[in-house]
C-alpha atoms as a PDB file:
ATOM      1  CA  UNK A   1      34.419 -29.685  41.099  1.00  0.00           C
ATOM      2  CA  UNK A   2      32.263 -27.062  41.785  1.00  0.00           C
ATOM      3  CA  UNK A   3      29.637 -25.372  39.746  1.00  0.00           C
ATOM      4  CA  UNK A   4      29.459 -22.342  38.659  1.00  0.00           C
ATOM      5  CA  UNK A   5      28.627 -19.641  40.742  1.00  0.00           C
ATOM      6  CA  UNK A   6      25.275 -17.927  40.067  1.00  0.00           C
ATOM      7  CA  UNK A   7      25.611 -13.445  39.646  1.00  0.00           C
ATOM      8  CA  UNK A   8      23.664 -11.895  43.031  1.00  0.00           C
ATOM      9  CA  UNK A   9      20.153 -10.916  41.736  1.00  0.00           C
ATOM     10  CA  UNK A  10      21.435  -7.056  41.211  1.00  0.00           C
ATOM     11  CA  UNK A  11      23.897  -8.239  38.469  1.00  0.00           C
ATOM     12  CA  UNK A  12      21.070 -10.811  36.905  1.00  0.00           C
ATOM     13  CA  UNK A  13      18.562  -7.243  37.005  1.00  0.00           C
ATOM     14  CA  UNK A  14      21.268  -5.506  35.261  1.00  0.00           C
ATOM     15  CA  UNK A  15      21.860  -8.221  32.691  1.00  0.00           C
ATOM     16  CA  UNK A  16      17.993  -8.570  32.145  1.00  0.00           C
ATOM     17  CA  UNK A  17      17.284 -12.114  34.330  1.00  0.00           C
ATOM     18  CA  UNK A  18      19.434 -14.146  30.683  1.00  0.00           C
ATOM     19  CA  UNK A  19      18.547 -17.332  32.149  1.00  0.00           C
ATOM     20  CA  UNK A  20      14.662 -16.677  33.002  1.00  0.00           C
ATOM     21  CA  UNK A  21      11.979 -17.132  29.992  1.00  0.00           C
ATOM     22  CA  UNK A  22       9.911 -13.857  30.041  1.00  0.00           C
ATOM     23  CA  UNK A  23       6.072 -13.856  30.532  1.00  0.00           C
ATOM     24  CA  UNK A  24       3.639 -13.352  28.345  1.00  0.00           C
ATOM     25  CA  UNK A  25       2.944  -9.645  29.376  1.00  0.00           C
ATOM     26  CA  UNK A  26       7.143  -9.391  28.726  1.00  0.00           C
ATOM     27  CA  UNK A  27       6.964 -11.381  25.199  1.00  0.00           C
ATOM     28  CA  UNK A  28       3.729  -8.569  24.128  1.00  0.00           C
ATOM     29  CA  UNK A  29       5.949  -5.308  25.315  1.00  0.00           C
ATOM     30  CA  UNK A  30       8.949  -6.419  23.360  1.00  0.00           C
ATOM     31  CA  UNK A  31       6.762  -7.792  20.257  1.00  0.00           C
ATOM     32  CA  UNK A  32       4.749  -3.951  20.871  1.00  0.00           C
ATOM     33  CA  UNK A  33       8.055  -2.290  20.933  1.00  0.00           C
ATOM     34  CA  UNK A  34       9.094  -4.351  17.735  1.00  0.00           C
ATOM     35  CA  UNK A  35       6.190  -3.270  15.763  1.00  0.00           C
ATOM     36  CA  UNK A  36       6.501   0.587  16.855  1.00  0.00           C
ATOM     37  CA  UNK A  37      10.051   0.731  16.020  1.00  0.00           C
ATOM     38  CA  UNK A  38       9.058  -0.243  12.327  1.00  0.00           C
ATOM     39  CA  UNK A  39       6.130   2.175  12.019  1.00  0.00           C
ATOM     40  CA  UNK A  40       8.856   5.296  13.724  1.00  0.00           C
ATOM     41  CA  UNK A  41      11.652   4.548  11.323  1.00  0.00           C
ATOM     42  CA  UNK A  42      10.449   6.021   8.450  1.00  0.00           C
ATOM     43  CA  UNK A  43      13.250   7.637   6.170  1.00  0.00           C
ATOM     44  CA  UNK A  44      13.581  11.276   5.841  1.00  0.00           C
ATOM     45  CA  UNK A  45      13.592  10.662   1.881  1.00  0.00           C
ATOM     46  CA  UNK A  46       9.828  11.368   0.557  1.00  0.00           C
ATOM     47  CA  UNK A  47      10.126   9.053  -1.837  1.00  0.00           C
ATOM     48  CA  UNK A  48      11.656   6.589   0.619  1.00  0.00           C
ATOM     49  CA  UNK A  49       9.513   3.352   0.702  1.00  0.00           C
ATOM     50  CA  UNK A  50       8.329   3.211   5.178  1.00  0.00           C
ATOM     51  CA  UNK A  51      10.811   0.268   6.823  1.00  0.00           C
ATOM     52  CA  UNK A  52       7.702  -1.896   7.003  1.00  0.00           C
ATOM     53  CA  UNK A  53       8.813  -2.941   3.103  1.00  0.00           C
ATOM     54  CA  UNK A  54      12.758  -2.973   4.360  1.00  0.00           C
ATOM     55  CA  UNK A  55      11.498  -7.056   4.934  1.00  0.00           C
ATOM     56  CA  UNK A  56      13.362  -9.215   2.749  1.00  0.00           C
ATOM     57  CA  UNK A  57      10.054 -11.230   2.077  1.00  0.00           C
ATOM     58  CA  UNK A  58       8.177  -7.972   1.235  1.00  0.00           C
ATOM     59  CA  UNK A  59      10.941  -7.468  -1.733  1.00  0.00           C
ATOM     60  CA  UNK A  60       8.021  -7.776  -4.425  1.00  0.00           C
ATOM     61  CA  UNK A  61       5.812  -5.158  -2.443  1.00  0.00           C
ATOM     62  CA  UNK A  62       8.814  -2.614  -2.394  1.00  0.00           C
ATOM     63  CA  UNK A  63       9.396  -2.947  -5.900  1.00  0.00           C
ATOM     64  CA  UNK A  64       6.015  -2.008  -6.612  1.00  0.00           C
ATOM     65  CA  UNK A  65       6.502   1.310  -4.206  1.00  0.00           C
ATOM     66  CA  UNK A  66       9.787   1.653  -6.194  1.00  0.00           C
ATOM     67  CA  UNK A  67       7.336   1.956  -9.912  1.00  0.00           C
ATOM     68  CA  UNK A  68       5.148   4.035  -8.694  1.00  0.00           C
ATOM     69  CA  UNK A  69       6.066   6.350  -5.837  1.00  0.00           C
ATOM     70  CA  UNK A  70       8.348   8.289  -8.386  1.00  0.00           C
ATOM     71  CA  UNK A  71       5.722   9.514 -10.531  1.00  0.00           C
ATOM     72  CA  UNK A  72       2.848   9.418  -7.694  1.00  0.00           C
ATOM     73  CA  UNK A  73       5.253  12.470  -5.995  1.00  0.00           C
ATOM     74  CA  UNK A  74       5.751  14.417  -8.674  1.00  0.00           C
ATOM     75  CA  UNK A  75       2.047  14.984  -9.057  1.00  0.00           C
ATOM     76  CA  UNK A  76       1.702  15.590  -5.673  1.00  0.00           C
ATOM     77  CA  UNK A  77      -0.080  12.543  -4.778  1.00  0.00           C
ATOM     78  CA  UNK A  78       2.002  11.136  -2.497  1.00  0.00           C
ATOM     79  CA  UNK A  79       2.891  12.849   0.772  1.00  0.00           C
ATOM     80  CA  UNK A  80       4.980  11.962   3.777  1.00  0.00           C
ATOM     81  CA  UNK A  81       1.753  10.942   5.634  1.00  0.00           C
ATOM     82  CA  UNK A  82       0.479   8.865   2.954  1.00  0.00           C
ATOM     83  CA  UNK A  83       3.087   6.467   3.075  1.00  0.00           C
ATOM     84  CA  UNK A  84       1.934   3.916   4.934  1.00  0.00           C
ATOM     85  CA  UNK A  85      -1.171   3.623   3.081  1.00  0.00           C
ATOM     86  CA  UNK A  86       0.356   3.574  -0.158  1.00  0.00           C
ATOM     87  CA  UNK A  87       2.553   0.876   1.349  1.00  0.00           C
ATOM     88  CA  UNK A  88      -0.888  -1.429   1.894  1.00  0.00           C
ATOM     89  CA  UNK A  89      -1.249  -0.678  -2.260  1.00  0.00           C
ATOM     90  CA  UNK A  90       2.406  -2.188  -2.340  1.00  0.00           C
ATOM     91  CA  UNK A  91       1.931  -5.235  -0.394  1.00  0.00           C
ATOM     92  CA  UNK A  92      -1.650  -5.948  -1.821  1.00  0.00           C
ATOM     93  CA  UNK A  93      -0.395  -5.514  -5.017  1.00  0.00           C
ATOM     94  CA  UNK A  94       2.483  -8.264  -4.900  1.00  0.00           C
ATOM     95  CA  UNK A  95       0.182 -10.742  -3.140  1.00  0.00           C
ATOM     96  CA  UNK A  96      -1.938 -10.392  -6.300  1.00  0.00           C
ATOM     97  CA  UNK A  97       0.954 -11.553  -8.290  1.00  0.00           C
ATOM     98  CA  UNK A  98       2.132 -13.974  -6.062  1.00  0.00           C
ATOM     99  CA  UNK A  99      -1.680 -15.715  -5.971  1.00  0.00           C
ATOM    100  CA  UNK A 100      -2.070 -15.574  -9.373  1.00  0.00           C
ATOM    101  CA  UNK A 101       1.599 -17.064  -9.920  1.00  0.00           C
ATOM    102  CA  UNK A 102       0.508 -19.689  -7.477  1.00  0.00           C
ATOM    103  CA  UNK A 103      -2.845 -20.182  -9.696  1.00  0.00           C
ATOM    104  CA  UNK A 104      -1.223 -19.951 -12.850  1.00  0.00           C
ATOM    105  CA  UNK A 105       1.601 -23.033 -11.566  1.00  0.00           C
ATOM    106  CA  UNK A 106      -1.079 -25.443 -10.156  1.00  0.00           C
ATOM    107  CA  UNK A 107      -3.928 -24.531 -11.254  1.00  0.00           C
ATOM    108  CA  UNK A 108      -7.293 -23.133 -10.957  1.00  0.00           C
ATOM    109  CA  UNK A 109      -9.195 -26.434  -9.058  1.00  0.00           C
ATOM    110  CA  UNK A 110      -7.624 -28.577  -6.711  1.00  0.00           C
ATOM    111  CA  UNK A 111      -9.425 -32.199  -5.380  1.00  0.00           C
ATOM    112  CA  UNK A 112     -11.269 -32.073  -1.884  1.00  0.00           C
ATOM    113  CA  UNK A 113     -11.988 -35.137  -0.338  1.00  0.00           C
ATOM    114  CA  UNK A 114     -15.486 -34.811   0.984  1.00  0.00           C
ATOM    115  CA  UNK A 115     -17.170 -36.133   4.824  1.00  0.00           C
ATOM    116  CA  UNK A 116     -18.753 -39.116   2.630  1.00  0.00           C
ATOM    117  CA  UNK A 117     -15.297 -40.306   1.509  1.00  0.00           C
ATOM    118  CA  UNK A 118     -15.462 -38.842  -2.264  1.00  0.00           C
ATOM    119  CA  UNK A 119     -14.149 -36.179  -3.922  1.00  0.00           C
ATOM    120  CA  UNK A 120     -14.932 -32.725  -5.600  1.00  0.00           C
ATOM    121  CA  UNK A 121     -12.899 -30.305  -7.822  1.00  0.00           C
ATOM    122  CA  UNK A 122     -12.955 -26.746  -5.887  1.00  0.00           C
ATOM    123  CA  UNK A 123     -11.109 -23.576  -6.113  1.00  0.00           C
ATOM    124  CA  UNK A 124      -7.913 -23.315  -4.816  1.00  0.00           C
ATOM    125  CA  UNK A 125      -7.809 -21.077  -1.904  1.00  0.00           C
ATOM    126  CA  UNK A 126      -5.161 -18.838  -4.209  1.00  0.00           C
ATOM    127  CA  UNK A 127      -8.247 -17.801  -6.263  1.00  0.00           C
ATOM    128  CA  UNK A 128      -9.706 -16.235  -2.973  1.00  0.00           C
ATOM    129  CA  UNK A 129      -6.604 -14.669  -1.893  1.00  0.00           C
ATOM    130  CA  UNK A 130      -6.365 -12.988  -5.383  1.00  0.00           C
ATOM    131  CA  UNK A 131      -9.827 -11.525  -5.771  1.00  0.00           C
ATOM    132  CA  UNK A 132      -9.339 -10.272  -1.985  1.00  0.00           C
ATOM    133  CA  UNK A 133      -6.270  -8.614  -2.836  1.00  0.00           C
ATOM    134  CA  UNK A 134      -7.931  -7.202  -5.718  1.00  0.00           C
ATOM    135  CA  UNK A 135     -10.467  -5.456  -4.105  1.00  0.00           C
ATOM    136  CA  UNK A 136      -8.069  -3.786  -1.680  1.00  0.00           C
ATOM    137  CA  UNK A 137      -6.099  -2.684  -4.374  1.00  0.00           C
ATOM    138  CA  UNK A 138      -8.826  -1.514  -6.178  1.00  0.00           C
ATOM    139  CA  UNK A 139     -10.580   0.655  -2.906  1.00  0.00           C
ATOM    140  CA  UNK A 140      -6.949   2.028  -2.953  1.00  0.00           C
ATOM    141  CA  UNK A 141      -6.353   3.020  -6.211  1.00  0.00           C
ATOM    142  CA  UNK A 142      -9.083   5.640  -5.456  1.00  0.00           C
ATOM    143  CA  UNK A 143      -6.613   7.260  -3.278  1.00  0.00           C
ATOM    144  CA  UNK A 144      -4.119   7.646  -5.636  1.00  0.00           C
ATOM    145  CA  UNK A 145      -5.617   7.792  -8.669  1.00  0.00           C
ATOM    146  CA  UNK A 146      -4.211   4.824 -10.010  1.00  0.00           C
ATOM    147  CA  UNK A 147      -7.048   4.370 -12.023  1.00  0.00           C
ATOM    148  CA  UNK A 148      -8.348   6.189 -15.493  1.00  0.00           C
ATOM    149  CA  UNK A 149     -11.749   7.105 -13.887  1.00  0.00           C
ATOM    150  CA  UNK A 150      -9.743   7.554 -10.165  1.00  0.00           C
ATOM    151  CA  UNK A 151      -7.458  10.061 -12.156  1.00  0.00           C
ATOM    152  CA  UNK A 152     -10.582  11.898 -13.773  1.00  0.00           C
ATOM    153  CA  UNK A 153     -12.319  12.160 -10.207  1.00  0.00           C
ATOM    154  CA  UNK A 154      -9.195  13.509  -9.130  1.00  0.00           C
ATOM    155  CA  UNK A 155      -8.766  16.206 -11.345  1.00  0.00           C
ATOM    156  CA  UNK A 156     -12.363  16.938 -10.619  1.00  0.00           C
ATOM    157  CA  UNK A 157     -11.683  17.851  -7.223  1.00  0.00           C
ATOM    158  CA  UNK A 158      -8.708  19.425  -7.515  1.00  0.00           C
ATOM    159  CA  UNK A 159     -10.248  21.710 -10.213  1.00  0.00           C
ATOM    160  CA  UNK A 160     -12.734  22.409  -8.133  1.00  0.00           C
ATOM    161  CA  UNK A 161     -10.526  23.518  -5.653  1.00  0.00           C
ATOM    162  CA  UNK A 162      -9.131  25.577  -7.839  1.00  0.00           C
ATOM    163  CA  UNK A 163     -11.842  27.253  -8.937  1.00  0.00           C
ATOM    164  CA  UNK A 164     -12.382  26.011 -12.301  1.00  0.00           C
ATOM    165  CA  UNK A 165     -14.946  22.974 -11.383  1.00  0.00           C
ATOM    166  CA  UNK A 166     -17.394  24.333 -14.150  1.00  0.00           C
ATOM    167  CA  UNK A 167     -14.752  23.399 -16.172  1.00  0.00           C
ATOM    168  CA  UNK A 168     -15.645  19.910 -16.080  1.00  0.00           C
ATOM    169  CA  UNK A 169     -18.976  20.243 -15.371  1.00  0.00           C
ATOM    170  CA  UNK A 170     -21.056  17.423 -18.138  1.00  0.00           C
ATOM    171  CA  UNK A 171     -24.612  18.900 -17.829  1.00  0.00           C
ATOM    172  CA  UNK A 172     -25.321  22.592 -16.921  1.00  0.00           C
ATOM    173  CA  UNK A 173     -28.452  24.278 -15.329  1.00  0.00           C
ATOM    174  CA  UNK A 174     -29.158  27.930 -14.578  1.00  0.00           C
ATOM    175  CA  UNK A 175     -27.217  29.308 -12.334  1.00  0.00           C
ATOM    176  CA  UNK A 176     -24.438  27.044 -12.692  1.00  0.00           C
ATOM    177  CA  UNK A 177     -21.069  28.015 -13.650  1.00  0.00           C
ATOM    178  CA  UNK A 178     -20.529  29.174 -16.958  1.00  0.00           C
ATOM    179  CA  UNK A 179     -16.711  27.462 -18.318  1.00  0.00           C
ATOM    180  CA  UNK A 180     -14.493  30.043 -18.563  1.00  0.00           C
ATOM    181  CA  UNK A 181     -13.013  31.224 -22.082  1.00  0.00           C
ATOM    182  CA  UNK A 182      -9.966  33.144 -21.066  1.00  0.00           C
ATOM    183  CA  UNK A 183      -6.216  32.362 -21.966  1.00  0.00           C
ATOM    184  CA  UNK A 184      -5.768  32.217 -18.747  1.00  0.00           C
ATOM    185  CA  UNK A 185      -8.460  29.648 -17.838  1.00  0.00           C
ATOM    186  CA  UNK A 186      -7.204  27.296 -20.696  1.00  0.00           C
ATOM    187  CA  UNK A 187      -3.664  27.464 -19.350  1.00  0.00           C
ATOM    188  CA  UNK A 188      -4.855  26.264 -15.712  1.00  0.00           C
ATOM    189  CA  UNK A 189      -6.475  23.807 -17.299  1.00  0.00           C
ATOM    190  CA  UNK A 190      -3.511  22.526 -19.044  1.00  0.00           C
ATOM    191  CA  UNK A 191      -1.264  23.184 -16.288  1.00  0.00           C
ATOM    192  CA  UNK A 192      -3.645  20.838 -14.482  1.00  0.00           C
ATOM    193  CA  UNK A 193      -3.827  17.993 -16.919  1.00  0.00           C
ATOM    194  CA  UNK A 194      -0.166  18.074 -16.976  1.00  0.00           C
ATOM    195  CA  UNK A 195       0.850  17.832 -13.333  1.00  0.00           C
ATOM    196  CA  UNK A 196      -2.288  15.060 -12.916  1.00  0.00           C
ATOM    197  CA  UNK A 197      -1.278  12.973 -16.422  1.00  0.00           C
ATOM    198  CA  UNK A 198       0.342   9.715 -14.508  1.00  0.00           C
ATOM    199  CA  UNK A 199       2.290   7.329 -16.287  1.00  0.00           C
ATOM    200  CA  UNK A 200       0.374   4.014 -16.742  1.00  0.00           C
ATOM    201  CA  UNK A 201       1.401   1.189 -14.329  1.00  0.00           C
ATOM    202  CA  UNK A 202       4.656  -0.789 -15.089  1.00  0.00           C
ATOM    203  CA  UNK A 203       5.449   2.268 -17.574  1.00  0.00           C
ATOM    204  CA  UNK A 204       9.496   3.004 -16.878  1.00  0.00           C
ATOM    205  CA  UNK A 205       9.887   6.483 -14.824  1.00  0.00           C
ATOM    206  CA  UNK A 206      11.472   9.360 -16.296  1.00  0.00           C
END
């Protein structure tokens, strides 16, 4: 009985060599091309979470974006652009959780055998993954103004852009801007406070 006939090396090309194992250089394009794919296929939708979160195991992350991006867009704090950096708050975000789940189920301390042969109570390594995730999520708060004082800041500089920094100027010298005591001036303020007024985190979105 003979074998099976092997396709002329045209038809393998065409069919992409199925029986050879690609190199390493091969394995890095596709894994490249991967990666690229999920950064280019963001959604149209500007409140559309970026397909990096479209991972099943990223479901906790994309809830978070879910929360937040809602209210984060409708005071203009969260543009098409931004996305992917908001989507780092996401994923930082549900790591907290999960560490501190993690913490909360076995503990703070776990036993370390030591090069002498005894042992010592240490921290778990989910008490380092927490506090790391909670400084990333607090440098990144700052972007969004996810924060009380972030929010403040915030509506400092967009004031300011606005032209009605002395507004919320604390101390004044000579020479500095004098607050304005128009209608008008009030009403930007207000207007201001109201598009920048954020709902506070795990609040429902209206």
């Amino acid at each position: 009985m003979m074998g099976r006939r092997s396709d002329p090396p045209e038809v393998q090309a065409a069919k992409g060599f199925p029986g050879r194992r690609k190199s390493k250089t091969e394995k890095a394009i596709a894994e490249a091309e991967r990666m690229a794919k999920i950064l280019a296929d963001a959604p149209a939708d500007p409140l559309g979470a970026p397909m990096l979160l479209a991972d099943e195991r990223l479901a906790p992350a994309l809830q978070v974006w879910k929360d937040y991006a809602p209210q984060l867009q409708k005071n203009n704090l969260l543009e098409r652009t931004d996305r992917h950096i908001f989507a780092m708050f996401c994923v930082y975000t549900a790591d907290w959780v999960s560490a501190n789940e993690e913490i909360l189920n076995k503990g703070h301390m776990q036993k370390v055998k030591t090069v002498s042969g005894s042992y010592q109570w240490k921290d778990t390594p989910a008490i380092r993954r927490r506090d790391n995730a909670m400084g990333f999520i607090l440098e990144l708060s700052k972007r969004f103004g996810l924060t009380p004082v972030d929010r403040f800041q915030l509506m400092k500089d967009q004031a300011h852009q606005a032209g009605l920094g002395g507004l919320f100027s604390t101390t004044r010298g000579e020479g500095e801007d004098k607050p304005a005591e128009t209608p008008a001036a009030e009403e930007d303020v207000v207007g201001l406070l109201a598009r920048l007024d954020s709902a506070p985190p795990g609040s429902p979105v209206n």
